[in-house]
PDB file of N, CA and C in Angstrom:
ATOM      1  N   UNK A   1     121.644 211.335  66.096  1.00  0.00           N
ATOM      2  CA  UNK A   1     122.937 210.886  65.638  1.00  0.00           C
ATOM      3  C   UNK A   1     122.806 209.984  64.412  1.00  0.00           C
ATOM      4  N   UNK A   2     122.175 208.717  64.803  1.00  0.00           N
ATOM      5  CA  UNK A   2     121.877 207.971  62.978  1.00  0.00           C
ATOM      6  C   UNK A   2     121.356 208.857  62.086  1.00  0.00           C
ATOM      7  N   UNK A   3     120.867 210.095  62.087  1.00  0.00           N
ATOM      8  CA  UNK A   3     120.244 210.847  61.022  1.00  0.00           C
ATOM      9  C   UNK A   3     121.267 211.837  60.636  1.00  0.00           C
ATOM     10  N   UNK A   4     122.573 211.747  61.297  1.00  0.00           N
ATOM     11  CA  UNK A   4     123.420 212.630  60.494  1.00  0.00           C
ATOM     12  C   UNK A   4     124.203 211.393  59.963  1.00  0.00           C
ATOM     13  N   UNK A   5     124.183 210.347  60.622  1.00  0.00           N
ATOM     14  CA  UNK A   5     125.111 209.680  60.003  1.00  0.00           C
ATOM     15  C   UNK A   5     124.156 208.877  58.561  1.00  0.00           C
ATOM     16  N   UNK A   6     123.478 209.019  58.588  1.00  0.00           N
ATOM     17  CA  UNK A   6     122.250 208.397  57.137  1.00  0.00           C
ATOM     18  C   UNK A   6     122.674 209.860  56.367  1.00  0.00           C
ATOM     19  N   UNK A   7     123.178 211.088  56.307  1.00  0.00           N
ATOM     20  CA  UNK A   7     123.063 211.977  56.187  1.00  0.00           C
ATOM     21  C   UNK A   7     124.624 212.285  55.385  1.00  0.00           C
ATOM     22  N   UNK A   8     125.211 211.599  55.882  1.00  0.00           N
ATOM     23  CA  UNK A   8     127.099 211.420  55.972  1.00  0.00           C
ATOM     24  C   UNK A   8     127.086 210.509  54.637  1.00  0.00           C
ATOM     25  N   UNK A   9     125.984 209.117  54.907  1.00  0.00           N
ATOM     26  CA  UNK A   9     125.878 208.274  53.385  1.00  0.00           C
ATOM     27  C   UNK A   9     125.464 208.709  52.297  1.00  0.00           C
ATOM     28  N   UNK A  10     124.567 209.966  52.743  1.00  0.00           N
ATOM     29  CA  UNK A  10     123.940 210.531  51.218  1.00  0.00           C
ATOM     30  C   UNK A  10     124.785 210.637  50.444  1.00  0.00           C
ATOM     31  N   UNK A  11     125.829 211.920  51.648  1.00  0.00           N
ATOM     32  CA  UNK A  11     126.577 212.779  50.619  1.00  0.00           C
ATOM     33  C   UNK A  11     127.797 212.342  50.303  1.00  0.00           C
ATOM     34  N   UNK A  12     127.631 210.472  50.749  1.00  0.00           N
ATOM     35  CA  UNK A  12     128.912 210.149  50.145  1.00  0.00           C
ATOM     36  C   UNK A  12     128.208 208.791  48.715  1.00  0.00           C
ATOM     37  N   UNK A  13     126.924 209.380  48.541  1.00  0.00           N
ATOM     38  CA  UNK A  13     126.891 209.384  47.041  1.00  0.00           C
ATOM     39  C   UNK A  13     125.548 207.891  47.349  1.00  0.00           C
ATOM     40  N   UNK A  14     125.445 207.282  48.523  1.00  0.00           N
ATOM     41  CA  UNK A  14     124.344 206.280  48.037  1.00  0.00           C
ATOM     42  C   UNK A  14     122.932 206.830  48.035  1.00  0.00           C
ATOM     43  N   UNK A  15     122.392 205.485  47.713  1.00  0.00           N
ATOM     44  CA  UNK A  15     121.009 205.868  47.449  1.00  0.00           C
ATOM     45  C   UNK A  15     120.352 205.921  48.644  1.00  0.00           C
ATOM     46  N   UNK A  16     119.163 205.471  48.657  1.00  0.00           N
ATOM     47  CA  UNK A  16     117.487 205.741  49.717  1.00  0.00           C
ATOM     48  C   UNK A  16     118.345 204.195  50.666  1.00  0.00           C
ATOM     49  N   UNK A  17     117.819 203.320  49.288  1.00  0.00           N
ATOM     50  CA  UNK A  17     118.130 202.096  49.783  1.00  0.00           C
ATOM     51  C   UNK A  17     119.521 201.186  50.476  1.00  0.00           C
ATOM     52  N   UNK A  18     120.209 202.170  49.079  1.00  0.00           N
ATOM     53  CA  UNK A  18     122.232 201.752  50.012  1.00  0.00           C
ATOM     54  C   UNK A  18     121.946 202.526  51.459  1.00  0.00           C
ATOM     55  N   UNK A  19     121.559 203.378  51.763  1.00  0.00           N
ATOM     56  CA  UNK A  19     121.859 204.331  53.174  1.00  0.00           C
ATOM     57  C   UNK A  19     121.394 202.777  54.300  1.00  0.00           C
ATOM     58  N   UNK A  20     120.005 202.845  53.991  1.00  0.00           N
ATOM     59  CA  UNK A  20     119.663 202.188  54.976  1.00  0.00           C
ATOM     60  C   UNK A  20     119.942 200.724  55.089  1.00  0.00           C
ATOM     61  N   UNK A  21     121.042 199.766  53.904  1.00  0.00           N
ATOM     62  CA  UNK A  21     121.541 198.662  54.047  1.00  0.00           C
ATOM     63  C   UNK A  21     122.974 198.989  54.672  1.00  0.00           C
ATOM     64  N   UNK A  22     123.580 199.939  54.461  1.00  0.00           N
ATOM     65  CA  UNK A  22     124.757 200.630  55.270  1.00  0.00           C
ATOM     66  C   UNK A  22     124.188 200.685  56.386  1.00  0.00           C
ATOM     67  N   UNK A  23     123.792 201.509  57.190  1.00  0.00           N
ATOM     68  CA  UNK A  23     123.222 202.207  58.284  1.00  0.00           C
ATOM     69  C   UNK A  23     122.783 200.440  59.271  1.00  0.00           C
ATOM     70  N   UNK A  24     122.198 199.638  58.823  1.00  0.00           N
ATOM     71  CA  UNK A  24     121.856 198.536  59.421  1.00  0.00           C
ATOM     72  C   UNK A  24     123.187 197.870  59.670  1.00  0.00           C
ATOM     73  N   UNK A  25     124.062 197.847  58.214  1.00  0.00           N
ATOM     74  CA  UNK A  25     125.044 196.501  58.532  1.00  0.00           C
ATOM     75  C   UNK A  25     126.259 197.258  59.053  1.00  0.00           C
ATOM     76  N   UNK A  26     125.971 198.509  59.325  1.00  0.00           N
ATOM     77  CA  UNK A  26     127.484 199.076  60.295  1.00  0.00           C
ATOM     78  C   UNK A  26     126.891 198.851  61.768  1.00  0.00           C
ATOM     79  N   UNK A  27     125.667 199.249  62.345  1.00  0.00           N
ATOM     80  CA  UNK A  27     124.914 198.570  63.509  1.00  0.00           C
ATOM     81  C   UNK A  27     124.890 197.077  64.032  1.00  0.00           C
ATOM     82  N   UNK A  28     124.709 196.742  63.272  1.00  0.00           N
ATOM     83  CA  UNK A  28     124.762 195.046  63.166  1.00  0.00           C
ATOM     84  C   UNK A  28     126.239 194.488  63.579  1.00  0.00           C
ATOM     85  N   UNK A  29     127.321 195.158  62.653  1.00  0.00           N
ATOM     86  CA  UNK A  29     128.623 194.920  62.919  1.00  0.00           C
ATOM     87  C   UNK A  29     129.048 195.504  64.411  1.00  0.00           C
ATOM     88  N   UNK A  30     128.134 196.915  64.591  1.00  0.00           N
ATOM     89  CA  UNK A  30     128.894 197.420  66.083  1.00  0.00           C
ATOM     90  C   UNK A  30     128.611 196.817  66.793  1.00  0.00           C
ATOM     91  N   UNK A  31     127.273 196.339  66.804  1.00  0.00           N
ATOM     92  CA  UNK A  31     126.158 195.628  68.129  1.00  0.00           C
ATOM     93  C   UNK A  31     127.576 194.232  68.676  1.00  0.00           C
ATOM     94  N   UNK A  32     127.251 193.422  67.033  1.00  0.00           N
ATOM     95  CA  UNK A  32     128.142 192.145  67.292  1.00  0.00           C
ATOM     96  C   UNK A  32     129.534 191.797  67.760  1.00  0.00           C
ATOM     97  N   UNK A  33     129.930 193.325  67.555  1.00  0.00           N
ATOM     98  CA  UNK A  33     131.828 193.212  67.905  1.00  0.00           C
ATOM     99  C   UNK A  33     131.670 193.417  69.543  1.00  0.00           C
ATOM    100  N   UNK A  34     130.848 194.423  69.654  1.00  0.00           N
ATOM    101  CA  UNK A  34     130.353 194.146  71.570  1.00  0.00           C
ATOM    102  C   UNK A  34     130.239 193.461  72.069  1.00  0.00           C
ATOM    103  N   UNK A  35     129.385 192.644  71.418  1.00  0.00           N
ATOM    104  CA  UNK A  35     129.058 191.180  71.779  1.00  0.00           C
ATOM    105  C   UNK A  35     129.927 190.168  71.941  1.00  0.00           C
ATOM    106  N   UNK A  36     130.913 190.053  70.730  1.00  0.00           N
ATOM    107  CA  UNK A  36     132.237 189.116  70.361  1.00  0.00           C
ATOM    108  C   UNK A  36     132.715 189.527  71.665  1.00  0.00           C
ATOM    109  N   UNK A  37     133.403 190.869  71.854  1.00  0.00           N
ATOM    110  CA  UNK A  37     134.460 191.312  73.002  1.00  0.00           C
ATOM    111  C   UNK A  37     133.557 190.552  74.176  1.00  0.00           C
ATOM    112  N   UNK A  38     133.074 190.277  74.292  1.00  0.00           N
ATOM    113  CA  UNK A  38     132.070 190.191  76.060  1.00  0.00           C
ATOM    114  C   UNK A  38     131.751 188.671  76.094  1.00  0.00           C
ATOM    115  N   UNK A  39     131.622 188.482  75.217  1.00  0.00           N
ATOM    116  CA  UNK A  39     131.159 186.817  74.991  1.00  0.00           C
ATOM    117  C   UNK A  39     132.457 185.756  74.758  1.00  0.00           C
ATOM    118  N   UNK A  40     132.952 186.348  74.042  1.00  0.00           N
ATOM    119  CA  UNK A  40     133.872 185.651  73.035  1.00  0.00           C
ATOM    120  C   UNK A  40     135.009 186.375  72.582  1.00  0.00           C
ATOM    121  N   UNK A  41     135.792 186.855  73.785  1.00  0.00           N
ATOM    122  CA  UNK A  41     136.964 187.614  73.779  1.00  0.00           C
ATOM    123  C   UNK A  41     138.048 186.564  72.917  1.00  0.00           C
ATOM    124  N   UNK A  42     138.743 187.071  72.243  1.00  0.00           N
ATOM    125  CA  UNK A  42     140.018 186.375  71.264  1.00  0.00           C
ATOM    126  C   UNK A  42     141.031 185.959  72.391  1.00  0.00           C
ATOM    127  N   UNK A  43     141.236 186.536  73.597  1.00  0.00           N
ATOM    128  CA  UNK A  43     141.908 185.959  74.938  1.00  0.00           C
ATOM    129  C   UNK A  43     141.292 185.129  75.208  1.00  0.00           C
ATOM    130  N   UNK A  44     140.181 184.659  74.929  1.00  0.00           N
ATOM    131  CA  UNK A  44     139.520 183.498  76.310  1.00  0.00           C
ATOM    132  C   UNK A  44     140.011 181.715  75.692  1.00  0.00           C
ATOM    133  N   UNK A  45     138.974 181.337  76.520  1.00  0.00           N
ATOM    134  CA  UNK A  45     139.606 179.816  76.880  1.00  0.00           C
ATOM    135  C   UNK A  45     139.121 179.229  75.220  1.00  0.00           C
ATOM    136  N   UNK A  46     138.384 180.035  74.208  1.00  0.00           N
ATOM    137  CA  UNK A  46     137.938 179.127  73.214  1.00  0.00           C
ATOM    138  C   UNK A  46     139.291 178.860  71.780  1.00  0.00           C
ATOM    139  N   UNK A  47     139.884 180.560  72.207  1.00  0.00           N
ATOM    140  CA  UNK A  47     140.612 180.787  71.309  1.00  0.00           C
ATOM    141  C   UNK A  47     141.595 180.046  71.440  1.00  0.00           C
ATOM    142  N   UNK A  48     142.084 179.323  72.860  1.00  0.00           N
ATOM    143  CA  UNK A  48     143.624 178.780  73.453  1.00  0.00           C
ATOM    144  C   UNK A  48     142.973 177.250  72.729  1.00  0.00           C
ATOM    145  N   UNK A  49     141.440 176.758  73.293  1.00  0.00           N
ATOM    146  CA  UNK A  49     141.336 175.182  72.931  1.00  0.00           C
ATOM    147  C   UNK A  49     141.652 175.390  71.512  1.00  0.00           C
ATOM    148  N   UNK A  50     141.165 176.033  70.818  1.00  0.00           N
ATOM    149  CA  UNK A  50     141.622 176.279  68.979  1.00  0.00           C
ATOM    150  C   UNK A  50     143.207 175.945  69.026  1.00  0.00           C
ATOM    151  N   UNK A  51     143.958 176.826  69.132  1.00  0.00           N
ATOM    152  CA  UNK A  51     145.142 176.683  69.166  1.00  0.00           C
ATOM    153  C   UNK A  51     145.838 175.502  69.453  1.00  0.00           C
ATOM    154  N   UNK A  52     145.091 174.477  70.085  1.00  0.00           N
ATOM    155  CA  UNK A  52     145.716 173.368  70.637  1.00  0.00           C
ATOM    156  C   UNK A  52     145.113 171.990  70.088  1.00  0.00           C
ATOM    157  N   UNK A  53     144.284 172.394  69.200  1.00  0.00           N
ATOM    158  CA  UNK A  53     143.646 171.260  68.064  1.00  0.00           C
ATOM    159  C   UNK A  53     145.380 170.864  67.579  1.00  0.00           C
ATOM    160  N   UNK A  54     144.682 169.486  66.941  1.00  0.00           N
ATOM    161  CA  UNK A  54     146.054 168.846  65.785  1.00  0.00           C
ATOM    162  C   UNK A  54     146.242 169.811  64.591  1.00  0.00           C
ATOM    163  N   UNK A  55     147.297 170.193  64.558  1.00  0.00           N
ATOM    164  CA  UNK A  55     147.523 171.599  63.641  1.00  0.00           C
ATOM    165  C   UNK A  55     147.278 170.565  62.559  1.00  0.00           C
ATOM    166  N   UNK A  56     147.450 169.260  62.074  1.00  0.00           N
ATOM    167  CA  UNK A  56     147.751 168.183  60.774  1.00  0.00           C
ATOM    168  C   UNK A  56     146.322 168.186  60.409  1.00  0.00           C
ATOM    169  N   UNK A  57     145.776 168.103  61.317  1.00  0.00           N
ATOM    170  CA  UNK A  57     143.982 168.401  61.336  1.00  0.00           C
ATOM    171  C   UNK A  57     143.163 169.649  60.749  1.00  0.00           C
ATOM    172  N   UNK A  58     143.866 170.505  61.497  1.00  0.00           N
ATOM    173  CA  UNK A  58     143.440 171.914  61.222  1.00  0.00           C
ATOM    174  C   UNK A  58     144.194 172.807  61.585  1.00  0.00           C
ATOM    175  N   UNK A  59     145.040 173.050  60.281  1.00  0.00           N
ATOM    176  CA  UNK A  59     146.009 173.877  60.094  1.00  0.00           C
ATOM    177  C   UNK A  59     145.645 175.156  60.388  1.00  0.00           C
ATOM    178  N   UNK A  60     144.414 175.571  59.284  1.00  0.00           N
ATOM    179  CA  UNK A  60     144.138 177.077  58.825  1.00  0.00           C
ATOM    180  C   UNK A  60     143.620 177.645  60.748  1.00  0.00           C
ATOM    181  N   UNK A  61     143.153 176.563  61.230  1.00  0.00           N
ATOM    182  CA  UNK A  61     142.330 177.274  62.078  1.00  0.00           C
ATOM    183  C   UNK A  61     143.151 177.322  64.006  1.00  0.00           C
ATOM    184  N   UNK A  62     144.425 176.311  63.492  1.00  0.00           N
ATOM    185  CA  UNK A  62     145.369 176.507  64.865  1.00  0.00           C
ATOM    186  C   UNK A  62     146.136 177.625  64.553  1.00  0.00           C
ATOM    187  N   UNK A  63     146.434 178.184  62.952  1.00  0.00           N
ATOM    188  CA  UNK A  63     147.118 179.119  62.794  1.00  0.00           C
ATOM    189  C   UNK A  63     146.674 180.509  62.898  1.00  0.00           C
ATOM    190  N   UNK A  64     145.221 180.902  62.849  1.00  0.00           N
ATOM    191  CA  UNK A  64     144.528 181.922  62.893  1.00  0.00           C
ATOM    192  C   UNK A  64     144.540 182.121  64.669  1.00  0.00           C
ATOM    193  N   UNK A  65     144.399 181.089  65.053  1.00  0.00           N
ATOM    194  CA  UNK A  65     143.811 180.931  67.013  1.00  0.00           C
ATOM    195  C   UNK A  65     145.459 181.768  67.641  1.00  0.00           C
ATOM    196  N   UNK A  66     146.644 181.182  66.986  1.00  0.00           N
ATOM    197  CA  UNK A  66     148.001 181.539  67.592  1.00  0.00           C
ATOM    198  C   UNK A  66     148.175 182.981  67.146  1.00  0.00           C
ATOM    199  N   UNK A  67     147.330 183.678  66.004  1.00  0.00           N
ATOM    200  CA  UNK A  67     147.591 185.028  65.789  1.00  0.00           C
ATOM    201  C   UNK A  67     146.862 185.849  66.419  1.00  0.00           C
ATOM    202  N   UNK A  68     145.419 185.210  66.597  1.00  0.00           N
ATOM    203  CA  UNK A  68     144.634 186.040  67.390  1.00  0.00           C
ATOM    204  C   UNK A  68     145.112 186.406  68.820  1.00  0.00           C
ATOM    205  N   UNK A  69     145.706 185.763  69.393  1.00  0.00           N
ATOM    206  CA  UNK A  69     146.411 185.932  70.551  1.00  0.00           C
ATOM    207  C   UNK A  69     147.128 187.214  71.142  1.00  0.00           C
ATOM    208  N   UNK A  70     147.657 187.321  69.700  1.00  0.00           N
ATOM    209  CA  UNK A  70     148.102 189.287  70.015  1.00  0.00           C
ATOM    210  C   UNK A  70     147.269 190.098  69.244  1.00  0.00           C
ATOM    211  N   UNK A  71     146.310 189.936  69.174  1.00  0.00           N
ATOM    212  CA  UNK A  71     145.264 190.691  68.335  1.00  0.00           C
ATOM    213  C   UNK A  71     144.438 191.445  69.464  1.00  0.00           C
ATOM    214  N   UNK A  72     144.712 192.890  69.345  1.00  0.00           N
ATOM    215  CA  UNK A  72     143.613 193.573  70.782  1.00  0.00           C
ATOM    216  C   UNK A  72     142.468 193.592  69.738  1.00  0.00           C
ATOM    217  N   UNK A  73     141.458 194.081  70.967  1.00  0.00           N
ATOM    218  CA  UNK A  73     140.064 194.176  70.783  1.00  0.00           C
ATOM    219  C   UNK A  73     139.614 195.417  69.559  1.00  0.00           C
ATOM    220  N   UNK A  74     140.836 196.705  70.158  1.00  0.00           N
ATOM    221  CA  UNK A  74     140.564 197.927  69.120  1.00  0.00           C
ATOM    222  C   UNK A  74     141.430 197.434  67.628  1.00  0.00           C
ATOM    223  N   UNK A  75     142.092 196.972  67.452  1.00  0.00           N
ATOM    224  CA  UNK A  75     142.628 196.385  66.345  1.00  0.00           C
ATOM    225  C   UNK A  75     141.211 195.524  65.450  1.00  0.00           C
ATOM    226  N   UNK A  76     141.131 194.199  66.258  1.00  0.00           N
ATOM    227  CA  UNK A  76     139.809 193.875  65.744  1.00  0.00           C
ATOM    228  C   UNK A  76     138.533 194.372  65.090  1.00  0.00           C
ATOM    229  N   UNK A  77     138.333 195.488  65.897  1.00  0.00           N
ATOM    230  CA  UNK A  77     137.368 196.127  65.487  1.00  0.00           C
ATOM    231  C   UNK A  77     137.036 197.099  64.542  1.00  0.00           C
ATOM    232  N   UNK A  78     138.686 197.845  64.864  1.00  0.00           N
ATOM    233  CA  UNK A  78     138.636 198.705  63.771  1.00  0.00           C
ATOM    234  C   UNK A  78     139.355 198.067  62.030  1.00  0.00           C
ATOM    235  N   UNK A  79     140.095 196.581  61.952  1.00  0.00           N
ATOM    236  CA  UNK A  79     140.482 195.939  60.961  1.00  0.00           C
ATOM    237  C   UNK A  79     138.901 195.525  60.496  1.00  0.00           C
ATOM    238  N   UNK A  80     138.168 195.109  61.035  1.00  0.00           N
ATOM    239  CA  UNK A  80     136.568 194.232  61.147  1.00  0.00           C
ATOM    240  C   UNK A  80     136.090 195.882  60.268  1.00  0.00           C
ATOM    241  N   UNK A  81     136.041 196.929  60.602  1.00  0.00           N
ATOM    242  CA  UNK A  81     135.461 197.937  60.455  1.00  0.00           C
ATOM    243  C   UNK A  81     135.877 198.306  59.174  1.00  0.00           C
ATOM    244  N   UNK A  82     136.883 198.599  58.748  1.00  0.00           N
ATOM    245  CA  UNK A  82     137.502 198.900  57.547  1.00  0.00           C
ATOM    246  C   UNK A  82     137.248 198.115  56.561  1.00  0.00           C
ATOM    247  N   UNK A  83     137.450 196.663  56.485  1.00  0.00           N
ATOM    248  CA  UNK A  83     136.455 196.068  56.063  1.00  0.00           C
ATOM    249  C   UNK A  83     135.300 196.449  55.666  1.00  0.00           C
ATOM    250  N   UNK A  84     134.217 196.114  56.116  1.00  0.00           N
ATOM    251  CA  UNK A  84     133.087 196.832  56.038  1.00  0.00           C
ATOM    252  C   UNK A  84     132.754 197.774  55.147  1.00  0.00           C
ATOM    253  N   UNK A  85     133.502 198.793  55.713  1.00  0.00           N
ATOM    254  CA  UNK A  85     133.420 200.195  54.794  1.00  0.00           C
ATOM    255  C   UNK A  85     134.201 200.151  53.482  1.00  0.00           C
ATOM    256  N   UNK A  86     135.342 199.501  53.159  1.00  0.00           N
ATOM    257  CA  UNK A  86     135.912 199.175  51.743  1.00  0.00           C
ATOM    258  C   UNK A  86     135.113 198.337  51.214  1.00  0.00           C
ATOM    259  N   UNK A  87     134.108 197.624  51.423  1.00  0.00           N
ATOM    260  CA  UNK A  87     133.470 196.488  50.512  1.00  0.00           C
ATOM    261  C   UNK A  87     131.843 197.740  50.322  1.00  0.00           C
ATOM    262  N   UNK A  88     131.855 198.708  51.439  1.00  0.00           N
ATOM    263  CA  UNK A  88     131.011 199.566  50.527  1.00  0.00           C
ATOM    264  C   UNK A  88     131.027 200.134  49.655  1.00  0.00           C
ATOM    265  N   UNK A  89     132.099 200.530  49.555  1.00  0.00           N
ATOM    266  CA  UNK A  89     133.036 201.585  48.245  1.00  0.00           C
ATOM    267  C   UNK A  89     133.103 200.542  47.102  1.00  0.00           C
ATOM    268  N   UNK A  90     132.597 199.554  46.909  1.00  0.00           N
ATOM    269  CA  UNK A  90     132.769 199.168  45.894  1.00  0.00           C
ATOM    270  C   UNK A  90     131.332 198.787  45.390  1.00  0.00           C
TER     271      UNK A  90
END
């Protein structure tokens, strides 16, 4: 399966070396979003203490905690993902 998908990067134009910095940092990203979901679900108790900091304190980061809240896991992953792949294309 990674050898069609190293295979998928050729023929979408990278090199020896882009394949296999792709090929690592889409792994890296899948491994870790597994990880995030299981460890460090956007529901759990870290995301609610965020939310409940002094917003006067930390605005950017009580306001991100109250959005994550309706943020599912496949949303995450696949917004996290797209990412990724648009900053390859460039």
């Amino acid at each position: 399966m990674l050898a069609q998908f190293v295979g998928v990067l050729r023929e979408a134009g990278l090199g020896p070396e882009e394949r296999i910095i792709a090929l690592r940092a889409l792994l890296a990203y899948a491994i870790g979003a597994v990880q995030q979901e299981h460890l460090g679900a956007l529901s759990g108790a870290g995301t609610a203490a965020i939310a409940e900091l002094p917003a006067q304190e930390f605005p950017d980061m009580t306001e991100a905690a109250l959005g994550a809240r309706s943020l599912t896991a496949d949303r995450e992953f696949q917004g996290g993902l797209a990412l990724l792949l648009d900053g390859m294309g460039h």
